[in-house]
Protein backbone atom coordinates (compact mmCIF):
# COMPACT_ATOMS: atom_id res chain seq x y z
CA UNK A 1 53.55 208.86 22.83
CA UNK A 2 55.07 206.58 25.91
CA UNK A 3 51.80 203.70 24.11
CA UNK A 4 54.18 204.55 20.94
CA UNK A 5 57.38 204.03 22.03
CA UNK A 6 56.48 200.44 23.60
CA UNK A 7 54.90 198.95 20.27
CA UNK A 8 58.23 200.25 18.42
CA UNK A 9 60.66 198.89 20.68
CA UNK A 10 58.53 195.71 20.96
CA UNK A 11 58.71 195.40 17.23
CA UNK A 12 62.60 196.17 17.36
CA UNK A 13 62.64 193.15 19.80
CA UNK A 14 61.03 190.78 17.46
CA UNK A 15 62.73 191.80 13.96
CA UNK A 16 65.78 190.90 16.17
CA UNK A 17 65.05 187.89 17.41
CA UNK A 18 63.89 187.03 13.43
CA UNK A 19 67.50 187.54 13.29
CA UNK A 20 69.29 185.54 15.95
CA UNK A 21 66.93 182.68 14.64
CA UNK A 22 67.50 183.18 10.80
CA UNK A 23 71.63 182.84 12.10
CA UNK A 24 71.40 179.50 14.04
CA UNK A 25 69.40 178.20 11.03
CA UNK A 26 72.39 178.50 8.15
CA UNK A 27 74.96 177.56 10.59
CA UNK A 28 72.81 174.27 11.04
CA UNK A 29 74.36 171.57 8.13
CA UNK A 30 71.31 170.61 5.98
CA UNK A 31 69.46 166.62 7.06
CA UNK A 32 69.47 164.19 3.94
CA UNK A 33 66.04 165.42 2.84
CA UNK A 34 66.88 168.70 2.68
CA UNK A 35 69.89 167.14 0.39
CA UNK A 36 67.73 164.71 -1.94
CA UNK A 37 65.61 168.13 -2.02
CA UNK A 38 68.98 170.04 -2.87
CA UNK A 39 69.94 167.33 -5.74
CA UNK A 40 66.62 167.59 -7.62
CA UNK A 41 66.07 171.11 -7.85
CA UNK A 42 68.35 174.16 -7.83
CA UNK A 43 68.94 176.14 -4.94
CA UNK A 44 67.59 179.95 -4.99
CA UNK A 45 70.42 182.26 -5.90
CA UNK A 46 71.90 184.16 -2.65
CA UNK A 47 71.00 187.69 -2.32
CA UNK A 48 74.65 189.59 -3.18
CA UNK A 49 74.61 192.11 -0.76
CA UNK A 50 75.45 195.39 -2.36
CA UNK A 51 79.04 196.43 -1.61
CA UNK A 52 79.86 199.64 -0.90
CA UNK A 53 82.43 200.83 -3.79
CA UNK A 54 86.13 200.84 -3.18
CA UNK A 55 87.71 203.82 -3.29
CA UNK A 56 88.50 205.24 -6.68
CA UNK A 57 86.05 202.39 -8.15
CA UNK A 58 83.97 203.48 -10.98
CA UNK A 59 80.68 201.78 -11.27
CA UNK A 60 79.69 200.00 -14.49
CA UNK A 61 77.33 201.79 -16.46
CA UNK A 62 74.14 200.66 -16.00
CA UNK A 63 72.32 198.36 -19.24
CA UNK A 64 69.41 199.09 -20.69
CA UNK A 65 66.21 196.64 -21.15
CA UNK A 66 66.91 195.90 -24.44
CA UNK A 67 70.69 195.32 -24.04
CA UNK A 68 69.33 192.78 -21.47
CA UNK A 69 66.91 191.34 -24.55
CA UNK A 70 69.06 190.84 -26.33
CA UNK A 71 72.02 189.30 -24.83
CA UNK A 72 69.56 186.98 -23.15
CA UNK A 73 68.21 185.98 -27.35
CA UNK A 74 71.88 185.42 -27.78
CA UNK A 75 71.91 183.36 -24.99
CA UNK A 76 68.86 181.38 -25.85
CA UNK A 77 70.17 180.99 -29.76
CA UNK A 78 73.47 179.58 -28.97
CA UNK A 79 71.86 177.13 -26.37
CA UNK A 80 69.51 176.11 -29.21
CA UNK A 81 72.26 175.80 -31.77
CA UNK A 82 74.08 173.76 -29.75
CA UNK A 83 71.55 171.28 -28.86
CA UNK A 84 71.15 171.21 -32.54
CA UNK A 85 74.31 170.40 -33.01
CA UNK A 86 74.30 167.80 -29.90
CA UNK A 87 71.33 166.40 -31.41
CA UNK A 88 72.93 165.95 -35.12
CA UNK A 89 76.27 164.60 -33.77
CA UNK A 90 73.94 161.99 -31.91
CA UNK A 91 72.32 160.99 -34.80
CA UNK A 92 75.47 160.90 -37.01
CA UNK A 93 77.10 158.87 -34.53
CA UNK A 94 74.04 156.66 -34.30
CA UNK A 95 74.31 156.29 -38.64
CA UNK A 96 78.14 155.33 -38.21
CA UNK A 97 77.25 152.48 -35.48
CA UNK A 98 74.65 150.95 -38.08
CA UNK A 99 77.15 150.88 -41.06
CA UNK A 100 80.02 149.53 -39.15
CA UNK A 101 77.08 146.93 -38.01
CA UNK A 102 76.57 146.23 -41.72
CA UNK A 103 80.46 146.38 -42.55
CA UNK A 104 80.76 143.98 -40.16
CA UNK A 105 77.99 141.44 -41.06
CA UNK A 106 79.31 142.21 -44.60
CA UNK A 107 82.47 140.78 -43.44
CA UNK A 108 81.20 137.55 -41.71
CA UNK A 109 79.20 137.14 -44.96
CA UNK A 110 81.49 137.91 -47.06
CA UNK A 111 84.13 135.37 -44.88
CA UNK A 112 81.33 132.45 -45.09
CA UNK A 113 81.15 132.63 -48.61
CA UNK A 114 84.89 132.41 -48.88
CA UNK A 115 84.87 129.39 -47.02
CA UNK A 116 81.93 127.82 -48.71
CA UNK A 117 83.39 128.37 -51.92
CA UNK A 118 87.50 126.99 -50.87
CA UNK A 119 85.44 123.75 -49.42
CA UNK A 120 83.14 123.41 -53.09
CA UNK A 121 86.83 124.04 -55.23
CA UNK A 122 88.48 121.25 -52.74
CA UNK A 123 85.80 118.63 -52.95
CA UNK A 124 85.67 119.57 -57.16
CA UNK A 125 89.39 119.02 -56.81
CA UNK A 126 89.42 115.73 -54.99
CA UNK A 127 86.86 114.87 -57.60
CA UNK A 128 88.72 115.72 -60.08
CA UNK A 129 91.67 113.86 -59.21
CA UNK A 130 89.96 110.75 -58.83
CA UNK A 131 88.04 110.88 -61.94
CA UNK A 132 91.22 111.85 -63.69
CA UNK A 133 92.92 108.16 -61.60
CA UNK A 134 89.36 106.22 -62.84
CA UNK A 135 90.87 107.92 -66.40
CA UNK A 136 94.29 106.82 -66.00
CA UNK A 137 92.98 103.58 -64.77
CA UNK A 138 90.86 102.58 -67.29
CA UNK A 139 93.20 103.94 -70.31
CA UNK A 140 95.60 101.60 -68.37
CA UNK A 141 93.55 98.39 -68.38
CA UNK A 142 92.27 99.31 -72.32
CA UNK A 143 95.89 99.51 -73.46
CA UNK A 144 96.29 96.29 -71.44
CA UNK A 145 93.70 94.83 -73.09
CA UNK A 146 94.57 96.18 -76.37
CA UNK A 147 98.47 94.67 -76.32
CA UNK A 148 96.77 91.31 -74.78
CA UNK A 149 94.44 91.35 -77.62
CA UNK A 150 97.27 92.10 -80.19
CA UNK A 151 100.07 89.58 -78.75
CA UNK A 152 96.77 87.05 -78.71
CA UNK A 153 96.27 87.51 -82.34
CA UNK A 154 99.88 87.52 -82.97
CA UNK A 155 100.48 84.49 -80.98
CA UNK A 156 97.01 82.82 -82.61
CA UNK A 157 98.08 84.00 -86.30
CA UNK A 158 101.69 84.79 -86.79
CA UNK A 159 103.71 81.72 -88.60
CA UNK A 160 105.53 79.00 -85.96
CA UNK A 161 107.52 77.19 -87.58
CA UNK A 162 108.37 73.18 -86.51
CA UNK A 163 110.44 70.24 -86.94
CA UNK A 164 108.99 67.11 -88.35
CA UNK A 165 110.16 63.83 -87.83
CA UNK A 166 113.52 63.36 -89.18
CA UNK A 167 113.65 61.02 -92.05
CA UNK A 168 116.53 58.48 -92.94
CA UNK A 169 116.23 57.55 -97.45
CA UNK A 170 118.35 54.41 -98.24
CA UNK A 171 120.22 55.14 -101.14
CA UNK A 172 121.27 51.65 -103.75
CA UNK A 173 122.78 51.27 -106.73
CA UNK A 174 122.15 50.01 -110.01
CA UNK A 175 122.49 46.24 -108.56
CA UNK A 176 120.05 47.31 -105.51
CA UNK A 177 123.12 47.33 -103.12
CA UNK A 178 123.17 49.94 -99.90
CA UNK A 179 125.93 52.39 -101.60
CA UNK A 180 124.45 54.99 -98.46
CA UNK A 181 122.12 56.83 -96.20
CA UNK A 182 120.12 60.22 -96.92
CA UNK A 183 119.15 62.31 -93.84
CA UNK A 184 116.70 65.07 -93.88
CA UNK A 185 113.74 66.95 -91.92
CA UNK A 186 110.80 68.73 -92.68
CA UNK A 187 110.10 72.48 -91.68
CA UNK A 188 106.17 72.32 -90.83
CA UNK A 189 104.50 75.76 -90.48
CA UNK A 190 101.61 75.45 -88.56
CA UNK A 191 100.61 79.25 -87.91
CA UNK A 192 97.54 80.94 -90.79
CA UNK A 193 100.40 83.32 -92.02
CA UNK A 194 103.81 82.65 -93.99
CA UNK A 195 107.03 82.80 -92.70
CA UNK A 196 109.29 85.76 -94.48
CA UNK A 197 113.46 86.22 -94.35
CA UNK A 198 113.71 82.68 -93.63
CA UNK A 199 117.41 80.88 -93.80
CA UNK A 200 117.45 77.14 -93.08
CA UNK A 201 120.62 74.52 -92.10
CA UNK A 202 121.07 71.15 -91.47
CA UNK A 203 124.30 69.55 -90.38
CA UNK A 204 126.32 66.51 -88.99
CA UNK A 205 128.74 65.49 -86.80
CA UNK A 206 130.53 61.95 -86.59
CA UNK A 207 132.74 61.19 -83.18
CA UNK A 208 134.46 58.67 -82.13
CA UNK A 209 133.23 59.00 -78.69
CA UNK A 210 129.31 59.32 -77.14
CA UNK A 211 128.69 63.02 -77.49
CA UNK A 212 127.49 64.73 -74.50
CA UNK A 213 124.33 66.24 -73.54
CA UNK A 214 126.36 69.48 -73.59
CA UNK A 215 127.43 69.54 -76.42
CA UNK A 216 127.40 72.08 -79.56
CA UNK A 217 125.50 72.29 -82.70
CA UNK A 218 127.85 71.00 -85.47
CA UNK A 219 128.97 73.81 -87.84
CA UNK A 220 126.47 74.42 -90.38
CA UNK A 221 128.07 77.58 -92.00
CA UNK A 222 128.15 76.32 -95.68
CA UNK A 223 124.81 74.98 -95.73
CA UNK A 224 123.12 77.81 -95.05
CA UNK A 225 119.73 78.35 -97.30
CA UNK A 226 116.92 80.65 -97.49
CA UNK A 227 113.57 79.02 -97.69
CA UNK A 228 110.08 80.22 -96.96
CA UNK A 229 106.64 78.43 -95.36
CA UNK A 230 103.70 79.21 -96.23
CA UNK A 231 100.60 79.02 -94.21
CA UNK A 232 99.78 75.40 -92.88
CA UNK A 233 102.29 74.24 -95.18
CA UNK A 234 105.42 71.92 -94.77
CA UNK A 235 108.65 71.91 -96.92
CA UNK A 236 112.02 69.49 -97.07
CA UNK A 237 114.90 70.66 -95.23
CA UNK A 238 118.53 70.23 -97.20
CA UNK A 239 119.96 66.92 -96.81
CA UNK A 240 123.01 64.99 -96.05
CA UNK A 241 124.54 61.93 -97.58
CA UNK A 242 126.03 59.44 -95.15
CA UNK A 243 128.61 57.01 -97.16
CA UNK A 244 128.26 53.11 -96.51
CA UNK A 245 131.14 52.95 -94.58
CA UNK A 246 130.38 55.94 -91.76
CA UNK A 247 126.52 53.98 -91.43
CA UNK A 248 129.11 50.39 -90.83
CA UNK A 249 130.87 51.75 -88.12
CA UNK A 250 127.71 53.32 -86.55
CA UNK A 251 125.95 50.02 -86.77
CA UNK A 252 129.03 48.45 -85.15
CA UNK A 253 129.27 51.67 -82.73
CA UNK A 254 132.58 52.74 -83.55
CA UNK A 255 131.13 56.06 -84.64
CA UNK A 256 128.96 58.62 -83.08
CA UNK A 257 126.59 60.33 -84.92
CA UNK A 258 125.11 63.71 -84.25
CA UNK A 259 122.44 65.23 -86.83
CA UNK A 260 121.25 68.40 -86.09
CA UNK A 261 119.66 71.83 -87.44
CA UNK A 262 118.21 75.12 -87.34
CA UNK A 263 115.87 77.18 -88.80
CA UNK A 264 115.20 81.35 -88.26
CA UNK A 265 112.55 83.45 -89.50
CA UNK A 266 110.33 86.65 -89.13
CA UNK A 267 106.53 86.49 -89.13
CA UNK A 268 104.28 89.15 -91.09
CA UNK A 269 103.26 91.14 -88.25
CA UNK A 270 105.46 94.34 -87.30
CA UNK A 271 107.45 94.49 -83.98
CA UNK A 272 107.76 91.39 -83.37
CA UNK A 273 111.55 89.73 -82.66
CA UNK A 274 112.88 86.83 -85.03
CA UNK A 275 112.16 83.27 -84.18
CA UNK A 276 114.57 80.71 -84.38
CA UNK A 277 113.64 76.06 -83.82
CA UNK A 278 116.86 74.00 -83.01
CA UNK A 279 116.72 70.44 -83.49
CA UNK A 280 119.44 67.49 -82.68
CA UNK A 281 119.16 63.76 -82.78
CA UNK A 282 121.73 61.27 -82.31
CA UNK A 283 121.47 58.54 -84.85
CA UNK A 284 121.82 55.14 -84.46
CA UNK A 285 121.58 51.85 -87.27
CA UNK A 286 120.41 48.70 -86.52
CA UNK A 287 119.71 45.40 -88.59
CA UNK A 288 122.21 43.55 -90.76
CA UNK A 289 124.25 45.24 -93.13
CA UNK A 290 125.17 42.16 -95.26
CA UNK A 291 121.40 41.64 -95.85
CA UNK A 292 121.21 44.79 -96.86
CA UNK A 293 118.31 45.21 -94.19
CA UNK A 294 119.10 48.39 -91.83
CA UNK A 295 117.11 50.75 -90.06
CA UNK A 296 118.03 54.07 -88.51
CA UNK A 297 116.91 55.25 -85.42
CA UNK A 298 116.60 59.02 -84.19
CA UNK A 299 116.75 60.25 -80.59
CA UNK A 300 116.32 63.71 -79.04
CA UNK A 301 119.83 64.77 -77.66
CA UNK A 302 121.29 67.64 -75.54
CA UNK A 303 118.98 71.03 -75.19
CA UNK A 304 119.28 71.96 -78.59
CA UNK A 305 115.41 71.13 -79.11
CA UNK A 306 113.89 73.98 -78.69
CA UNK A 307 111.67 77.11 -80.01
CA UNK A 308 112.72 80.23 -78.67
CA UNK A 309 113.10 84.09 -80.04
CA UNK A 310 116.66 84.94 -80.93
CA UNK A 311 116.40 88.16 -78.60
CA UNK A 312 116.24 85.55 -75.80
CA UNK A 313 119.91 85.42 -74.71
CA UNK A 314 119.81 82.12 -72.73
CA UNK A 315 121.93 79.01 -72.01
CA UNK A 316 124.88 80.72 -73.67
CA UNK A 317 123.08 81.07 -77.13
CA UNK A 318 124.80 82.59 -79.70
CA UNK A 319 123.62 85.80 -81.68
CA UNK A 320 121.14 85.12 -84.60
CA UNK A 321 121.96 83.09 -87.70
CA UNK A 322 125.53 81.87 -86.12
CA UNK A 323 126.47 78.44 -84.81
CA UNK A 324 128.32 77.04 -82.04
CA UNK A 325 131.67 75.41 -82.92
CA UNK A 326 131.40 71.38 -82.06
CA UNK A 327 134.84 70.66 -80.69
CA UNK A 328 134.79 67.42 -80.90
CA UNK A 329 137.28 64.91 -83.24
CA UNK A 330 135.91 63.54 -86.30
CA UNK A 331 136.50 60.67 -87.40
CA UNK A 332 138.37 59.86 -91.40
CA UNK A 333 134.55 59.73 -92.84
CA UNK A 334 133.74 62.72 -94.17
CA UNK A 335 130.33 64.46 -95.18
CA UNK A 336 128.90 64.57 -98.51
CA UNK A 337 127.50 68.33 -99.16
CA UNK A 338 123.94 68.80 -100.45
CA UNK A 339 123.81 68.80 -104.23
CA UNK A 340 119.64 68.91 -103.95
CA UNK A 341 118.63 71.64 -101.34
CA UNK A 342 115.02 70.69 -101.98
CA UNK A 343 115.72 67.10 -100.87
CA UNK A 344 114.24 64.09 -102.59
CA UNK A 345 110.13 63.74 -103.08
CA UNK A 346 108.56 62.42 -100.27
């Protein structure tokens, strides 16, 4: 009994100082490899010490096995449908990252393209517009060409009309005595094409003083006529009679003598201005009148030589088919008006 007694109290002894040791063990904190140990794995539930009821507790009924079942299936089905669910919204996610992807290399395409195609329309349109300038530029030099080619042909075929050498016809009577002086020029046309709408004049003018190289075209008003020129053909101007006394007192130079003309006319060719040839000479006689041997002599005098378009407004011309006024003083000789406005025969 006492042989008893011992072995229990010895084994009293130990399951208490089990005890004492199992205390100072949880108060010690736990050493990083018991932590690294404590991260990987899950610690072992504590044992919940069973409480003794409060008073006026009642205890929860206690479940059965297949309560236990089956909440735990519960459990396990929602866990499972929600990893399901994890696993789908992973995978849509996943689908919505590669079509924004494709969105937005659609987009970078899509802005390339753009691009490419503004640059090909630009350089089409720069194209364009010089093409369009080698157009313009070329339609410019043709029509150039074209109104050099026409004005060449005009100038090359249209009729131009000029003065020939004035001519002086000694005019006798029945006893071959000087009774006079006939004055006249001849309208050459030396263009391939007639003239049309042409009017003709010849006049004179006798001074007492040298006429200047200013001065106007005697009046020709009332010896106006129309004529016309054919191609490379010549014609007689109207003519003036000079009486034996005016060609005396030229001789003798106590007269001044002015003979002078014009001529206007149109050509065949359409838009095209009027033409107009001036001529003046200022006659002189020399020789002996009593011998009845005289010969006249024509110079060029003042700027009313010329061959000009009467749309040319120059040198204070006059408008078309008028004269300027001589103001000059005649002198008591008068004129003798054309009776033949052919002229004599050559």
């Amino acid at each position: 009994m006492r042989t008893k007694r011992g072995r229990l109290w010895v084994a009293g002894l130990a399951v208490g100082a089990g005890i004492a040791a199992a205390g100072t063990l949880a108060a010690v904190p736990p050493g990083p490899a018991a932590a690294q140990g404590a991260g990987q794995r899950q610690p072992a539930a504590a044992k919940v010490q069973p409480r003794s009821p409060a008073p006026g507790h009642v205890a929860a009924p206690a479940r059965s096995p297949e309560e236990v079942a089956s909440e735990a299936a519960e459990r396990e089905a929602r866990d499972q449908e929600r990893t399901a669910l994890e696993r789908r919204l992973g995978e849509t996610a996943a689908a919505l990252g590669e079509h924004a992807l494709g969105l937005t290399y659609g987009a970078v395409g899509l802005i390339v393209l753009t691009a490419s195609l503004w640059l090909m329309a630009f350089l089409q349109a720069r194209e364009l517009r010089m093409a369009v300038r080698a157009i313009e530029a070329s339609s410019t030099a043709a029509r150039r060409s074209t109104e050099f080619m026409q004005r060449a042909l005009v100038l090359t075929q249209r009729a131009t009309v000029i003065v020939g050498e004035p001519k002086a016809i000694w005019l006798r009577d029945a006893g071959d005595r000087l009774v006079g002086c006939r004055l006249l020029v001849t309208w050459h046309n030396v263009g391939t094409t007639p003239t049309r709408d042409m009017i003709a004049a010849v006049a004179g003018l006798a001074t007492e003083k040298p006429p200047s190289q200013s001065s106007a075209l005697p009046r020709t008003d009332a010896r106006r006529q129309p004529a016309i020129v054919g191609p490379n053909a010549a014609v007689n101007s109207a003519y003036i009679n000079l009486p034996i006394g005016l060609v005396a007192d030229i001789q003798r130079h106590r007269a001044h003598y002015l003979f002078a003309g014009w001529a206007e006319y149109n050509d065949v060719f359409e838009h095209t201005p009027r033409h107009r040839v001036e001529f003046c000479y200022w006659l002189e006689f020399e020789g002996e009148l009593e011998a009845n041997r005289l010969e006249a002599r024509f110079h060029l005098h003042g700027r009313h030589n010329r061959h000009r378009d009467t749309d040319d407004v120059e040198d204070g011309a006059r408008p078309s088919g008028s004269d300027t006024v001589a103001q000059a003083s005649k002198v008591k000789y008068g004129v003798t008006p054309p009776s033949d406005p052919a002229g004599p025969a050559p």
